[in-house]
N, C-alpha and C. Protein backbone atom coordinates (compact mmCIF):
# COMPACT_ATOMS: atom_id res chain seq x y z
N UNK A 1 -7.76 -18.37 -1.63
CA UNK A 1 -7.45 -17.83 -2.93
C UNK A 1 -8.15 -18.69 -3.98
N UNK A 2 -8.90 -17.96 -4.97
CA UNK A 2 -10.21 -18.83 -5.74
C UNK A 2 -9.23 -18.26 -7.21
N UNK A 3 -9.14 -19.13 -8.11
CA UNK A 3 -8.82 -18.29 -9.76
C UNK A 3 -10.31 -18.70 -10.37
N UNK A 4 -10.75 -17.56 -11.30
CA UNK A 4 -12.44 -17.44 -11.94
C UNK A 4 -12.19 -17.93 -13.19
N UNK A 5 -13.09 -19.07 -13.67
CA UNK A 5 -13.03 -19.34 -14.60
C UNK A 5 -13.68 -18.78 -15.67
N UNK A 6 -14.64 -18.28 -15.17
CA UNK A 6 -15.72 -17.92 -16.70
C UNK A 6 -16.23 -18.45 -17.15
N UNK A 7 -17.22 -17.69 -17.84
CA UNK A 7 -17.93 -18.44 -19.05
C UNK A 7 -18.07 -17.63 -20.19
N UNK A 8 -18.61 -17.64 -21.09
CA UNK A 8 -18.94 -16.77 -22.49
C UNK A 8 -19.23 -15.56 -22.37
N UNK A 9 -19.81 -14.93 -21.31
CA UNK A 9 -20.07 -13.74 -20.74
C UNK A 9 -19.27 -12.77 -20.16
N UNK A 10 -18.04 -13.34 -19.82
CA UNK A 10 -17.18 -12.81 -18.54
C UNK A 10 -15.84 -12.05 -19.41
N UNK A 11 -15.48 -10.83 -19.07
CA UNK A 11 -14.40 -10.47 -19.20
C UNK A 11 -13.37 -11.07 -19.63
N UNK A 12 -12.63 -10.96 -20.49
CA UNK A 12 -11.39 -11.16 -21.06
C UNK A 12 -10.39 -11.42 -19.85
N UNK A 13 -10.14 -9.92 -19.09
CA UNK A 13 -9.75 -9.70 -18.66
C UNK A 13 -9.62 -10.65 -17.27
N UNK A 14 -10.81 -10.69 -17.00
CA UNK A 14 -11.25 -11.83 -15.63
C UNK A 14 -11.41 -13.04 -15.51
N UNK A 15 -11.27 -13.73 -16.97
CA UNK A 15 -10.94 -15.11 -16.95
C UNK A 15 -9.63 -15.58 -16.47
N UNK A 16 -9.80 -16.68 -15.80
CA UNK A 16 -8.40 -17.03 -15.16
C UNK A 16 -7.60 -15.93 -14.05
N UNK A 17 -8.30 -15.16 -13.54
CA UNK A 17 -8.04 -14.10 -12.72
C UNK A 17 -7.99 -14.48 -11.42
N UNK A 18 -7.13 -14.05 -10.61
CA UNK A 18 -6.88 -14.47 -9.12
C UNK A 18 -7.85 -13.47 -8.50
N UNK A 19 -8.82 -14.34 -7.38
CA UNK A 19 -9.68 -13.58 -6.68
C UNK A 19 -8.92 -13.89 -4.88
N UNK A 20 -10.44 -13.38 -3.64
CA UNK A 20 -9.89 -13.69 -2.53
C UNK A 20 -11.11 -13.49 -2.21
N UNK A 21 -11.49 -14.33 -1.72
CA UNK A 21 -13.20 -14.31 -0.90
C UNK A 21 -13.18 -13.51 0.20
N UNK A 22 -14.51 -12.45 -0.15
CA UNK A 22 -14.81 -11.67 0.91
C UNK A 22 -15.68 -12.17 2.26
N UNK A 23 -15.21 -12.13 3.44
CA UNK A 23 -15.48 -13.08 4.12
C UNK A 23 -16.37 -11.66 5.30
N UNK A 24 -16.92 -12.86 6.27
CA UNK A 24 -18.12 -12.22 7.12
C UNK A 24 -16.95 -11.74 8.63
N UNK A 25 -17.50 -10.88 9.70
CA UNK A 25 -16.49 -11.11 10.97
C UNK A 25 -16.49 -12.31 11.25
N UNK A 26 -17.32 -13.91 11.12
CA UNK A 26 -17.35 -14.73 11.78
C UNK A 26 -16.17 -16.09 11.05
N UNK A 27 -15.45 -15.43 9.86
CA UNK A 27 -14.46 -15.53 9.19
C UNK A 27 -15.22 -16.34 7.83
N UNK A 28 -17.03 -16.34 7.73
CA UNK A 28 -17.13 -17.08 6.76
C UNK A 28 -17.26 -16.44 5.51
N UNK A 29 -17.06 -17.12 4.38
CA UNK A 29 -17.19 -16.78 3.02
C UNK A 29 -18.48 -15.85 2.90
N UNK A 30 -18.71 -15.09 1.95
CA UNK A 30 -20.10 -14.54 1.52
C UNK A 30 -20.81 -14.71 0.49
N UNK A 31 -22.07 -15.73 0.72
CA UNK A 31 -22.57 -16.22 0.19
C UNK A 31 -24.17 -16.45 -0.49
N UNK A 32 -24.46 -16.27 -1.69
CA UNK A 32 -26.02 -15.64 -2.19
C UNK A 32 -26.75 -17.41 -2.18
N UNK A 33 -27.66 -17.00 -2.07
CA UNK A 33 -28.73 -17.83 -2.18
C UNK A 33 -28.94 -19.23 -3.17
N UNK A 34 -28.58 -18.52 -4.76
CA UNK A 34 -28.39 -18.94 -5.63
C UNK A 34 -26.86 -19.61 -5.91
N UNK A 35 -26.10 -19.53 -5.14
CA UNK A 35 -24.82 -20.56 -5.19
C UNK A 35 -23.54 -18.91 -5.76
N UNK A 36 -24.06 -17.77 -5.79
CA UNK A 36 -23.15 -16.79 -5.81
C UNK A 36 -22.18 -16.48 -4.69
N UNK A 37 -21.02 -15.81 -5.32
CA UNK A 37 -20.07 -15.64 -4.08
C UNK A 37 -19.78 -14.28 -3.88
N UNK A 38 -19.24 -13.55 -3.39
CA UNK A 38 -18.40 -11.90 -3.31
C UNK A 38 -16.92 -12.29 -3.04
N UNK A 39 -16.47 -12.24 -3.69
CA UNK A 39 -14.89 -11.65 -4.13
C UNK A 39 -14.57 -10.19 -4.73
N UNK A 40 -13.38 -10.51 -4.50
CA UNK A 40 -12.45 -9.30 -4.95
C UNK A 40 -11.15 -9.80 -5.11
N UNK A 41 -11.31 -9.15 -6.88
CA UNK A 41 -9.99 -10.12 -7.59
C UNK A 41 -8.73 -8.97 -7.62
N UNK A 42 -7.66 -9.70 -7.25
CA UNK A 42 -6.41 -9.07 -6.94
C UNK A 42 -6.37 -7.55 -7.74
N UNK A 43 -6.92 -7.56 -9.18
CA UNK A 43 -6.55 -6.67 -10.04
C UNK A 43 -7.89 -5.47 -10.05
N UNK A 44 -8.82 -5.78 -9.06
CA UNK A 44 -9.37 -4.92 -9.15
C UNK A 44 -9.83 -4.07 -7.59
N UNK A 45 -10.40 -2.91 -7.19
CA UNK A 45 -10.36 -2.60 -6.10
C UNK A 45 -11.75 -2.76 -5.32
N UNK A 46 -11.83 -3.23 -5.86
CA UNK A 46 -14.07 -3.20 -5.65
C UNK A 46 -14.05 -4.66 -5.36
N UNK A 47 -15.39 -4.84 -4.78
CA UNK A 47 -15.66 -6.76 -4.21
C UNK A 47 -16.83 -6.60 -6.19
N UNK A 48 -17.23 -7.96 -6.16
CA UNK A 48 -17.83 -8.17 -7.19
C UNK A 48 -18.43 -9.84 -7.06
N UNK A 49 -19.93 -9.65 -7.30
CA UNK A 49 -20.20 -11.05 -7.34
C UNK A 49 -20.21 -11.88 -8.14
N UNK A 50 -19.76 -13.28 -7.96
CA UNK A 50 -19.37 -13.91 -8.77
C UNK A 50 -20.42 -15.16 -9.01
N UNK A 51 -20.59 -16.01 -10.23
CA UNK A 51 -21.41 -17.70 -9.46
C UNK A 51 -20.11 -18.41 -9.16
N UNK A 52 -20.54 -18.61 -7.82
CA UNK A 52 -19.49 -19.65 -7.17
C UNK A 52 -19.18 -20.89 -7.86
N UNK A 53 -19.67 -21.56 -9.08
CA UNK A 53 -19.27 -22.81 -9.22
C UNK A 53 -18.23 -22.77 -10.71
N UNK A 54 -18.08 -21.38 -11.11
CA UNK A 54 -16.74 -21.23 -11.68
C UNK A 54 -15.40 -20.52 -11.19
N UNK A 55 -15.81 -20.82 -9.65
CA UNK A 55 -14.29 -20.51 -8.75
C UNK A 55 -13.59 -21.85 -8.22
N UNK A 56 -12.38 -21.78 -8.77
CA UNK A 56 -11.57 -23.19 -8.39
C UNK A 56 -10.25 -22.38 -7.20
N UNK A 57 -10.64 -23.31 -5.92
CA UNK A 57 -9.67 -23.39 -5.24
C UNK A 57 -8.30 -23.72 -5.70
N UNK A 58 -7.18 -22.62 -5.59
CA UNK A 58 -5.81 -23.15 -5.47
C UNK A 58 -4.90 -22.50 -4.17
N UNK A 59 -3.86 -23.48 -4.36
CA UNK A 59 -3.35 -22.84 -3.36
C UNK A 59 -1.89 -22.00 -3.75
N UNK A 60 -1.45 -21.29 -2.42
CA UNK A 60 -0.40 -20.66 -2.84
C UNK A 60 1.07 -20.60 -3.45
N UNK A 61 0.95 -21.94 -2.42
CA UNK A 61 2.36 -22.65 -3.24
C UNK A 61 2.42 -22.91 -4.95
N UNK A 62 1.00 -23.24 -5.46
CA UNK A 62 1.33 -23.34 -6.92
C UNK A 62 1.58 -22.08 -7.51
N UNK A 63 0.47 -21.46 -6.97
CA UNK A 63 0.97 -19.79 -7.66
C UNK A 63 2.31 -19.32 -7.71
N UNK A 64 2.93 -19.79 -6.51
CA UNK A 64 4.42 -19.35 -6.29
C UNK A 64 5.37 -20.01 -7.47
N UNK A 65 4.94 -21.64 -7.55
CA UNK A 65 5.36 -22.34 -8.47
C UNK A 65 5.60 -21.91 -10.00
N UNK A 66 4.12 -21.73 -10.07
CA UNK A 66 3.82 -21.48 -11.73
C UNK A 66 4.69 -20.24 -12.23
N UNK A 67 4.87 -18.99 -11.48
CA UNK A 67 5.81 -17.84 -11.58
C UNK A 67 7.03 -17.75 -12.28
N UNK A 68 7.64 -19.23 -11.51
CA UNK A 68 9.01 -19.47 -11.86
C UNK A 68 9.41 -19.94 -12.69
């Protein structure tokens, strides 16, 4: 589980947005050349590429946390 940070360019909407890396059968991430990733963020139904170096790993337990 990756949340997107953004930059000046990016959706309102998709800043700070919970994604989930679209991964290969060999269970790995999918990954461009240029340091891009493919996700697909919870709120939307489509994969979408992202640059990987404004995706921050969290984990679930905080999400669960932060809720409450």
């Amino acid at each position: 589980m990756y949340r997107y940070l953004g930059d000046k360019h990016t959706d309102p909407a998709l800043k700070g947005a919970l994604c989930e890396a679209v991964r290969q059968e060999n269970g790995k991430c999918i990954r461009g050349k240029n340091g891009s990733m493919l996700v697909q963020f919870l709120s939307s139904p489509f994969p979408t590429v992202v640059i990987g170096r404004l995706l921050r790993k969290v984990n679930l337990e905080d999400i669960s946390a932060q809720q409450k």
